[in-house]
Protein backbone atom coordinates (compact mmCIF):
# COMPACT_ATOMS: atom_id res chain seq x y z
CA UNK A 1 34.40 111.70 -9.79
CA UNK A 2 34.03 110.33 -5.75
CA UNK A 3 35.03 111.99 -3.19
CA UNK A 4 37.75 112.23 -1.26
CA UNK A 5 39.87 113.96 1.46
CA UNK A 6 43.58 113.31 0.41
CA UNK A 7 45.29 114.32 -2.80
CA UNK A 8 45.96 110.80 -3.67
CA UNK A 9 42.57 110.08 -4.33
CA UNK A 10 40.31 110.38 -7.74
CA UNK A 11 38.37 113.49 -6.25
CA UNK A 12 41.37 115.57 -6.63
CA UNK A 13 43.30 113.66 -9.20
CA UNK A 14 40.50 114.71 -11.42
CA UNK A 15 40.92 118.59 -11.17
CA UNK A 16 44.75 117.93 -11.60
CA UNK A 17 44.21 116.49 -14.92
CA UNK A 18 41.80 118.89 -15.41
CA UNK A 19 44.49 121.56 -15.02
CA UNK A 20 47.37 120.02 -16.31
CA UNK A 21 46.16 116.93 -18.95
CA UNK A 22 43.28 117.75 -20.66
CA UNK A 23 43.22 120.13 -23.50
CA UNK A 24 40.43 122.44 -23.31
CA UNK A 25 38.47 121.28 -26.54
CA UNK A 26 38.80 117.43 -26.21
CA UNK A 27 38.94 116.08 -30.36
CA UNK A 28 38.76 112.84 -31.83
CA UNK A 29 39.13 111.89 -35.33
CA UNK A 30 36.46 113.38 -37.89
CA UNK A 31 33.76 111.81 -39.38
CA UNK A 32 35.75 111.29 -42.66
CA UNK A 33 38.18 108.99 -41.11
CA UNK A 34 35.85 107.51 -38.57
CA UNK A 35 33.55 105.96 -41.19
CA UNK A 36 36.51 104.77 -43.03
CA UNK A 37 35.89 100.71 -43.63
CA UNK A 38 39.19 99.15 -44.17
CA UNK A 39 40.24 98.82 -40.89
CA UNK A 40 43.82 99.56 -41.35
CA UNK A 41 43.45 102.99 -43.22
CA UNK A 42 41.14 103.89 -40.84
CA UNK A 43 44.19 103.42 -38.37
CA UNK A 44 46.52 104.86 -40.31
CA UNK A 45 44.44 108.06 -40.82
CA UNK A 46 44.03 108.39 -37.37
CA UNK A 47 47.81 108.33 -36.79
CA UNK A 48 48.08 111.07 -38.91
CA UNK A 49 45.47 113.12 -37.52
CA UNK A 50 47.33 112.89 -34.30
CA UNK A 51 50.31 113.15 -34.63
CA UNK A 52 49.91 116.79 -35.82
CA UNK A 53 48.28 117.39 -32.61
CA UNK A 54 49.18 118.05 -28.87
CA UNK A 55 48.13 114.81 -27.18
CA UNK A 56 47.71 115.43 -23.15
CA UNK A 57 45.92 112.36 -22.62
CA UNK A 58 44.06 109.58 -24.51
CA UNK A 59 40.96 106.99 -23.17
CA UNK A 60 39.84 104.16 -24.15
CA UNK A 61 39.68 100.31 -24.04
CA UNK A 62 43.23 98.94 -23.16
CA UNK A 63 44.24 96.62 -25.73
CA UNK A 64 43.12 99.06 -28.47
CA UNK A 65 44.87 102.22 -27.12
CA UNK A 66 48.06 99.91 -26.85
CA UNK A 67 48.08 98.67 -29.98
CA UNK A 68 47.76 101.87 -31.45
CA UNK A 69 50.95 102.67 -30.07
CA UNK A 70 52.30 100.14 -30.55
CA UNK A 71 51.53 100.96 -34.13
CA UNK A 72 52.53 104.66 -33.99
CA UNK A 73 56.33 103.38 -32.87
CA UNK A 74 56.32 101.25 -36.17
CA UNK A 75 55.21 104.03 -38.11
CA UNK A 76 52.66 101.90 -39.13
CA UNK A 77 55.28 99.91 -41.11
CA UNK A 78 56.61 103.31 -42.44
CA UNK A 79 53.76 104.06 -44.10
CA UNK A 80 52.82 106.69 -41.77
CA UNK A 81 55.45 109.45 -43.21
CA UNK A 82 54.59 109.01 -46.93
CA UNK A 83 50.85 109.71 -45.81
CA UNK A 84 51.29 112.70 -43.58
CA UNK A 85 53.60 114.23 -46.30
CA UNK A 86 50.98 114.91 -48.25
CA UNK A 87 49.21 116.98 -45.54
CA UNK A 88 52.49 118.30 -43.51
CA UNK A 89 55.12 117.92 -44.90
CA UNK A 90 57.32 119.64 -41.98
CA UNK A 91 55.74 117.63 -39.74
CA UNK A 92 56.43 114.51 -41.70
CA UNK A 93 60.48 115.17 -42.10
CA UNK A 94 60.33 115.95 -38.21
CA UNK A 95 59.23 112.44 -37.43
CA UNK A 96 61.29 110.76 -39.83
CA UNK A 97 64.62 112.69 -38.30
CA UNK A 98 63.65 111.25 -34.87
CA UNK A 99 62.63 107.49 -36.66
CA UNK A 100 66.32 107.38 -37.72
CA UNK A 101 67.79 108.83 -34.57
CA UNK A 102 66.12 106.23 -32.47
CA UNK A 103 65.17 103.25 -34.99
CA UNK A 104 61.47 104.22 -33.65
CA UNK A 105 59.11 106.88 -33.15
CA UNK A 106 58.99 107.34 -29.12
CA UNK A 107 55.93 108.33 -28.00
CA UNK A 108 57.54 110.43 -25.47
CA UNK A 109 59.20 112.54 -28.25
CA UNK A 110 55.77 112.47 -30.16
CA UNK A 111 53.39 113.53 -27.32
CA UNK A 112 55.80 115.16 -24.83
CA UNK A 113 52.81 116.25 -22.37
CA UNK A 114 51.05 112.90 -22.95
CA UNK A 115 50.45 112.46 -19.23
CA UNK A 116 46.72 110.48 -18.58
CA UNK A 117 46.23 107.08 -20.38
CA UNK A 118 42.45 106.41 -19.19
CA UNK A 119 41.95 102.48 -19.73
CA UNK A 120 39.24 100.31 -19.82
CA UNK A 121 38.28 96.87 -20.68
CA UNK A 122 41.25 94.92 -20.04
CA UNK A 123 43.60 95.35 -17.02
CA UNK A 124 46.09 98.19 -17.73
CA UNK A 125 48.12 97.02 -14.99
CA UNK A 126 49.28 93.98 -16.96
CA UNK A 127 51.43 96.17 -19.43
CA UNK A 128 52.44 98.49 -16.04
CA UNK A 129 56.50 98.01 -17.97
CA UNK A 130 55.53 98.62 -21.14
CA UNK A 131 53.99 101.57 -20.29
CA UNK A 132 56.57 103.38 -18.15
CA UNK A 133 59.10 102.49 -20.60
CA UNK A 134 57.13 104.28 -23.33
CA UNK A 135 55.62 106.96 -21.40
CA UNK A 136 57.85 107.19 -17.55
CA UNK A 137 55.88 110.43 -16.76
CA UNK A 138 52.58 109.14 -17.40
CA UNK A 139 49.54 108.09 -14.66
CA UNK A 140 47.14 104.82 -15.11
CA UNK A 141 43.21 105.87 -14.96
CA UNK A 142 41.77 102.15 -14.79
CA UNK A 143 37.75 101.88 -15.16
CA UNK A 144 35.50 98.84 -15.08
CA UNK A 145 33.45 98.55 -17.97
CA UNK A 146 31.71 95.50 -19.81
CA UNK A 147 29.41 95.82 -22.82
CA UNK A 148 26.45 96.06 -19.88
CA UNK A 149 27.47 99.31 -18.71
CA UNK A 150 30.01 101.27 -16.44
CA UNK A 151 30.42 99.86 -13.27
CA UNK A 152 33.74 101.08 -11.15
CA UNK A 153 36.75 103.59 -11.84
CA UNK A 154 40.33 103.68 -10.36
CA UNK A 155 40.21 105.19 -6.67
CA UNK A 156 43.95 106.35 -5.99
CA UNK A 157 46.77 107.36 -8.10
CA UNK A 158 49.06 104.90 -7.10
CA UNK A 159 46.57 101.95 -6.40
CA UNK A 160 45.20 99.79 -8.93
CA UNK A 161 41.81 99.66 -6.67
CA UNK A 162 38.63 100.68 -8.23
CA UNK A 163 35.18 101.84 -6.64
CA UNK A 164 32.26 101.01 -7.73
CA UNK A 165 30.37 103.81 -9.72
CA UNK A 166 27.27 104.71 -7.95
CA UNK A 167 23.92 105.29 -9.29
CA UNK A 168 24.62 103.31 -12.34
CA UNK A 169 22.72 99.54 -11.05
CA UNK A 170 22.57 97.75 -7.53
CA UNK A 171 25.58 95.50 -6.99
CA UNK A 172 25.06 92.12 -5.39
CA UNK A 173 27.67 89.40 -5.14
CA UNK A 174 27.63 85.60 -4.94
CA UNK A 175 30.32 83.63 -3.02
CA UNK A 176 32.87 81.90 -5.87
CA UNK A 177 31.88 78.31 -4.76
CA UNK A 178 28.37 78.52 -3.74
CA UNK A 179 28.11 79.60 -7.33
CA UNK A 180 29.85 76.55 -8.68
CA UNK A 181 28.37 74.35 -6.71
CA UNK A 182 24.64 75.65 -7.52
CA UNK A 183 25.33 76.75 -11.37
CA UNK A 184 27.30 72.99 -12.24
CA UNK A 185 26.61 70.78 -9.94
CA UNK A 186 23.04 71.17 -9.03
CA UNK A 187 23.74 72.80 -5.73
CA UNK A 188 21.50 75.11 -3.45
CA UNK A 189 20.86 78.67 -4.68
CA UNK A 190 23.39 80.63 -3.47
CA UNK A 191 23.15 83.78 -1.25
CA UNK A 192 22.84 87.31 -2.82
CA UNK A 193 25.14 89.28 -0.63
CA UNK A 194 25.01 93.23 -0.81
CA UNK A 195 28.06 96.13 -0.66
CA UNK A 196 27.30 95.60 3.31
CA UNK A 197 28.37 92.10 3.16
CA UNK A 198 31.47 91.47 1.25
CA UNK A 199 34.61 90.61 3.08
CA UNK A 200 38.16 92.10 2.66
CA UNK A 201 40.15 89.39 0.35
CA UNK A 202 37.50 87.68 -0.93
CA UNK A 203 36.40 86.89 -4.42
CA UNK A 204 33.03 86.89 -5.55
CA UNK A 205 30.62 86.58 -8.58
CA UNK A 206 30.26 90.08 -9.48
CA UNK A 207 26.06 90.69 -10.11
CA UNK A 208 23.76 93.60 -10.76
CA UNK A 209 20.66 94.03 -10.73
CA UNK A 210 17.67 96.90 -11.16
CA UNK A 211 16.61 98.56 -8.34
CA UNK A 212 14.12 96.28 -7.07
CA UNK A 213 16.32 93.02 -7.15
CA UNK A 214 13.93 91.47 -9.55
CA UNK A 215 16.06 90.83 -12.08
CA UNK A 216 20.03 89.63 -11.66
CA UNK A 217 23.03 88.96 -14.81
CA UNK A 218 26.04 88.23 -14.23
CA UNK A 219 28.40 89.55 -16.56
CA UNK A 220 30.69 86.29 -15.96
CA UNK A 221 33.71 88.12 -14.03
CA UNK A 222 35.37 87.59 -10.63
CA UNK A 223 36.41 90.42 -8.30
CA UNK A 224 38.27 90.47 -5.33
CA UNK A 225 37.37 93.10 -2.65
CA UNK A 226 40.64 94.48 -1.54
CA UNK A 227 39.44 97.61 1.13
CA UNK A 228 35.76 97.85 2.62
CA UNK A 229 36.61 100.89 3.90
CA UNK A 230 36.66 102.30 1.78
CA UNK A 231 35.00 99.84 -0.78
CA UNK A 232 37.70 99.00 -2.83
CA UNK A 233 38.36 96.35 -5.84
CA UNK A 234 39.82 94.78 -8.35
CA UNK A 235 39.32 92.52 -11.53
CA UNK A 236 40.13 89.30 -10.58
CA UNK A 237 39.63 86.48 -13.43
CA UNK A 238 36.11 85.51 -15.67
CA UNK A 239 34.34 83.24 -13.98
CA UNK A 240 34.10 80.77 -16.58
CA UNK A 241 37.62 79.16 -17.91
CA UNK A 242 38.34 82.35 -20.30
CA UNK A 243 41.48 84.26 -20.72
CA UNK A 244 40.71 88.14 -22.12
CA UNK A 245 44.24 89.71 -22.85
CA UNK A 246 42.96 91.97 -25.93
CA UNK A 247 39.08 91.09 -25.79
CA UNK A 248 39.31 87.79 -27.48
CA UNK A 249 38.01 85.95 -24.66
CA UNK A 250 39.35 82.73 -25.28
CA UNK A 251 38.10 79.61 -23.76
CA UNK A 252 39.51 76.06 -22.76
CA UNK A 253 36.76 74.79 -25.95
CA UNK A 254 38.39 77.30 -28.59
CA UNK A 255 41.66 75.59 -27.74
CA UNK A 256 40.70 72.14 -27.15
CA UNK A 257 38.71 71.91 -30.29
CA UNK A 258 41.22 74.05 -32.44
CA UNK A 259 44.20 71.28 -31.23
CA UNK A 260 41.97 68.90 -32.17
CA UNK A 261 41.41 70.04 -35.79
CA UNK A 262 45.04 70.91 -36.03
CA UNK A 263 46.11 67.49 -34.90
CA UNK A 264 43.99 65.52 -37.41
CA UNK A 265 45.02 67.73 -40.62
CA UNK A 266 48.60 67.08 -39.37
CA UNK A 267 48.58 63.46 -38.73
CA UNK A 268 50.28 64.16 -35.09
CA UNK A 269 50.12 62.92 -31.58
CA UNK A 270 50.83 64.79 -28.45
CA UNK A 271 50.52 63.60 -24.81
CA UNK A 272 50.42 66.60 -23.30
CA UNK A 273 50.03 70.66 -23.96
CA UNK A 274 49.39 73.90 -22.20
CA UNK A 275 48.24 77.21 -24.07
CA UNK A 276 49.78 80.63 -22.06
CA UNK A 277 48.42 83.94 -22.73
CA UNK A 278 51.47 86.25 -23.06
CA UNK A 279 50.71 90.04 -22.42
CA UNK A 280 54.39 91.72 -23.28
CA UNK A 281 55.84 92.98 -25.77
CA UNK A 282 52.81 92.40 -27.49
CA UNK A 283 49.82 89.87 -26.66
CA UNK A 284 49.78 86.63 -28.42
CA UNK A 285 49.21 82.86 -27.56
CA UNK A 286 52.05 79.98 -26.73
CA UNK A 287 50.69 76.65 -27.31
CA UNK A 288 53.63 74.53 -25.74
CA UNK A 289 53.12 70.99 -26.61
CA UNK A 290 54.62 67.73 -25.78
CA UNK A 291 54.81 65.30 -28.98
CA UNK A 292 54.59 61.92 -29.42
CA UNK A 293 54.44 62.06 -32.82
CA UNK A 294 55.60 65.56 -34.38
CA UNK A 295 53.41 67.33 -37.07
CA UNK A 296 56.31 67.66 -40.42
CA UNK A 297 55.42 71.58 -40.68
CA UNK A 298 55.50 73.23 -36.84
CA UNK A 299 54.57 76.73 -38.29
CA UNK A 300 51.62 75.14 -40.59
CA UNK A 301 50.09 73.74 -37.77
CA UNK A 302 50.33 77.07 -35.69
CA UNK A 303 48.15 78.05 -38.39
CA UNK A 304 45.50 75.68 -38.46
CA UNK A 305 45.11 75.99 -34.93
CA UNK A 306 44.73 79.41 -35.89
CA UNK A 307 42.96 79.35 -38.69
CA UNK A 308 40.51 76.85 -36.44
CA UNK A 309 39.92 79.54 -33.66
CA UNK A 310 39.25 82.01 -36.56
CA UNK A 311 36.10 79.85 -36.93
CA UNK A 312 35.17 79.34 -33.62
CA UNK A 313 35.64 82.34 -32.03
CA UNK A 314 34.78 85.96 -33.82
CA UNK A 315 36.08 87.67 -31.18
CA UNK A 316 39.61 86.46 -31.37
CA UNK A 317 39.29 86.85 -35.22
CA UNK A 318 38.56 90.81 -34.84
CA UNK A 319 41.13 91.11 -32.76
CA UNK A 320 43.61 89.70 -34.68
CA UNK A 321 42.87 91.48 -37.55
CA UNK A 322 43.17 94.80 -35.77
CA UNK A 323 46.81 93.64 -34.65
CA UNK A 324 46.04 93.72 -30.78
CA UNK A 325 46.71 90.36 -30.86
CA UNK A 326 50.15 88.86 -32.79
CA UNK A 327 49.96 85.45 -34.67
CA UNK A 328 49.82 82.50 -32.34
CA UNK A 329 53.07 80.20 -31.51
CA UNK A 330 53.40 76.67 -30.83
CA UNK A 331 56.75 75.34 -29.50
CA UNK A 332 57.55 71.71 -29.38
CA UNK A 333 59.02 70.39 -26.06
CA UNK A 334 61.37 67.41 -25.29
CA UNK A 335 59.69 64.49 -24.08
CA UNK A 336 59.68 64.87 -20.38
CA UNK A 337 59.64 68.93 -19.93
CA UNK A 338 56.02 68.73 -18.50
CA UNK A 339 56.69 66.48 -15.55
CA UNK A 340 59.97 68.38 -14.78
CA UNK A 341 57.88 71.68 -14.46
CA UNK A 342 55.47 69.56 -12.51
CA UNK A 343 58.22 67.99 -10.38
CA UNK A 344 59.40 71.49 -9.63
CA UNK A 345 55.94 72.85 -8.49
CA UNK A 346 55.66 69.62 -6.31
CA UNK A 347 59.25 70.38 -4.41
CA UNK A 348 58.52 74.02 -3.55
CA UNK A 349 55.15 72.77 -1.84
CA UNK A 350 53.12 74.96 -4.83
CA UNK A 351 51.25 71.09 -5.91
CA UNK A 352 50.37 68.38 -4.27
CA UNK A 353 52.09 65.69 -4.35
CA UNK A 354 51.05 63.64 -7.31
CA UNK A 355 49.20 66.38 -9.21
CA UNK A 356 50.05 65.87 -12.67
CA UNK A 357 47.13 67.45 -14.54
CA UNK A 358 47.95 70.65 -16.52
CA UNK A 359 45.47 73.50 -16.99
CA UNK A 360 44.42 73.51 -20.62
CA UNK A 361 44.50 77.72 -20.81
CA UNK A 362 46.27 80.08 -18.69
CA UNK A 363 46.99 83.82 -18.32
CA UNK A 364 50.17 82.57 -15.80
CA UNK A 365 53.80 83.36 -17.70
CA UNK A 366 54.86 80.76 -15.18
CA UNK A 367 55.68 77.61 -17.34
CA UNK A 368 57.03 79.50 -20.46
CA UNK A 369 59.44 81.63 -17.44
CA UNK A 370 60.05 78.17 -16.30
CA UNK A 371 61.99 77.54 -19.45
CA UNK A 372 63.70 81.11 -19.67
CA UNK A 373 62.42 84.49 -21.25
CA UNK A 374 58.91 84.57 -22.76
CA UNK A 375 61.06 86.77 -25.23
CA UNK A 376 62.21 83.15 -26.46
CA UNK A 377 58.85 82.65 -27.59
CA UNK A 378 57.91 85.18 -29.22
CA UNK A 379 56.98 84.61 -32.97
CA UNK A 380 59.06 86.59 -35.37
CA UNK A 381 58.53 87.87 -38.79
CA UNK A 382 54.90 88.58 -40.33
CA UNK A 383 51.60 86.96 -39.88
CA UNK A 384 51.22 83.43 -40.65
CA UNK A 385 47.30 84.17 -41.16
CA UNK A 386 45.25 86.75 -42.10
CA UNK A 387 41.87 87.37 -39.95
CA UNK A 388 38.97 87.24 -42.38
């Protein structure tokens, strides 16, 4: 697990949870419920399994293990007591006394020595409040992981830093712009730089290759190197113009091409709109847009951007149906709210002076904070659409 010489780092964090997180015969759901189809049964079922149990600490990829949760709190819409009734019935009365004490089920009250959430996949860091407020006494285990293999794992207990897992490919890295420049705009190949060349700070293309260099992919992500002694990093962005909150990765064309359909079925006009990833309470998409011409039915045409990006983009659709991701919202601005944002980037020296072009997609809360509380935002009620 690396090695280290302090008790802060992963070397001796991982004989602490050893000792005092993980149970001694690590279990996951059977079979039965594992090849259950219907996604949401399968979920269910696995709430019920586990909530009989003694959880001490639970691993896997972020948005999933969150939305779980997330789910757990709800009692999966209260259907979770009916179901574990008919296996435990003690157990089932006991989580419906502390449902009406608290209007939820904690999942400090469930899992009391739930102390290791080991993440993966998508920054755990981004729901850092969410998590303390749910579980105070618990400790972040980050990894970096892609569908290409395991590449890096949290370093220190309280630092968000990863190393790179050794052994598992040779890591080169490509400076940000030479990349760019080569990849889009016919530039000169850029330079392969090894672990001995990276500089503290700096982001690069992260790369690996097979032993003899041969052969390089680029899983499409940007680190930054925070610590070269040690070697220390973090997740920075994806190199192309993607947002990943719950593994949908969403692109600038999903959106673009989604407003577009939208706008035609509507018979609207806008002149100007920004789409913000929001991360808390629970992931979903603002589109904030700037009408000339309003559509009659704001929440129908939510849904056929929706229903759109169901078509283009698979990911987002499995996602959505597996409730890591909440419906998307579009809110209407007053003519003029873009520029004052803009005006107000401009006077605290953040833009340029006469930068006036939006991005298209963005993880940044910035604009919709701009305005007041995300929480203003956030869509109410059920699901407009249903993944399919």
């Amino acid at each position: 697990m690396g090695t280290g010489a302090t008790k802060k780092t992963l070397a001796f964090a991982s004989g602490w949870i050893a000792k005092h997180s993980s149970p001694e015969n690590p279990f996951a759901p059977p079979v039965g419920i594992q090849s259950i189809e219907d996604w949401e049964e399968r979920m269910l079922q696995t709430g019920v399994y586990y909530v009989q149990r003694n959880l001490t600490r639970i691993g896997g990829i972020t948005n999933y293990v969150l939305m779980f949760l997330q789910e757990i709190e709800n009692a999966f819409g209260g259907k979770l007591f009916s179901v574990l009734a008919e296996k435990n019935p003690e157990r089932a009365a006991e989580l419906q006394q502390l449902y009406r004490e608290d209007g939820k089920l904690k999942i400090s009250r469930i899992w009391s020595n739930l102390l290791c959430l080991q993440l993966a996949g998508v920054d755990p860091y981004k729901y850092r409040s969410w998590i303390d407020e749910i579980l105070p006494n618990s400790l972040i285990f980050q990894s970096y992981v892609g569908s290409e293999g395991f590449y890096g794992f949290q370093y220190d207990i309280n630092n968000p830093a990863m190393v790179f897992t050794p052994n598992n490919a040779f890591y080169e890295f490509l400076d940000v712009d030479e990349y760019i420049n080569w990849k889009f705009e016919n530039g000169s190949t850029p330079t392969r730089y090894t672990v001995a060349d990276v500089k503290p700070g700096k982001e690069y293309v992260f790369c690996i290759s097979n032993y003899l260099g041969f052969t390089t992919y680029i899983p499409g992500d940007i680190i930054k190197i925070v610590s070269t002694q040690p070697l220390l990093f973090l997740y920075s962005r994806r190199l192309v113009k993607e947002v990943n909150i719950a593994a949908e990765k969403m692109s600038e064309t999903h959106i673009k091409v989604a407003l577009s359909e939208a706008i035609r079925k509507n018979q609207c006009v806008h002149r100007e709109y920004l789409c913000t990833a929001v991360t808390e309470p629970r992931p979903h998409y603002v589109v904030a847009i700037d009408f000339s011409t309003p559509p009659q039915d704001l929440d129908q045409f939510a849904t056929d951007i929706e229903q759109s990006i169901f078509e283009l983009n698979v990911s987002y659709a499995d996602v959505r149906k597996a409730n890591a991701l909440q419906p998307l919202h579009v809110i209407s601005l007053p003519a003029g709210e873009f520029d004052r944002y803009i005006l107000a980037k401009t006077k605290v020296g953040e833009w340029n002076p006469g930068q006036k072009k939006l991005p298209c997609l963005t993880e940044s809360q910035d604009f919709l904070n701009f305005f007041g509380s995300t929480a203003h935002f956030m869509p109410q009620g059920k699901s407009r659409v249903s993944a399919s």
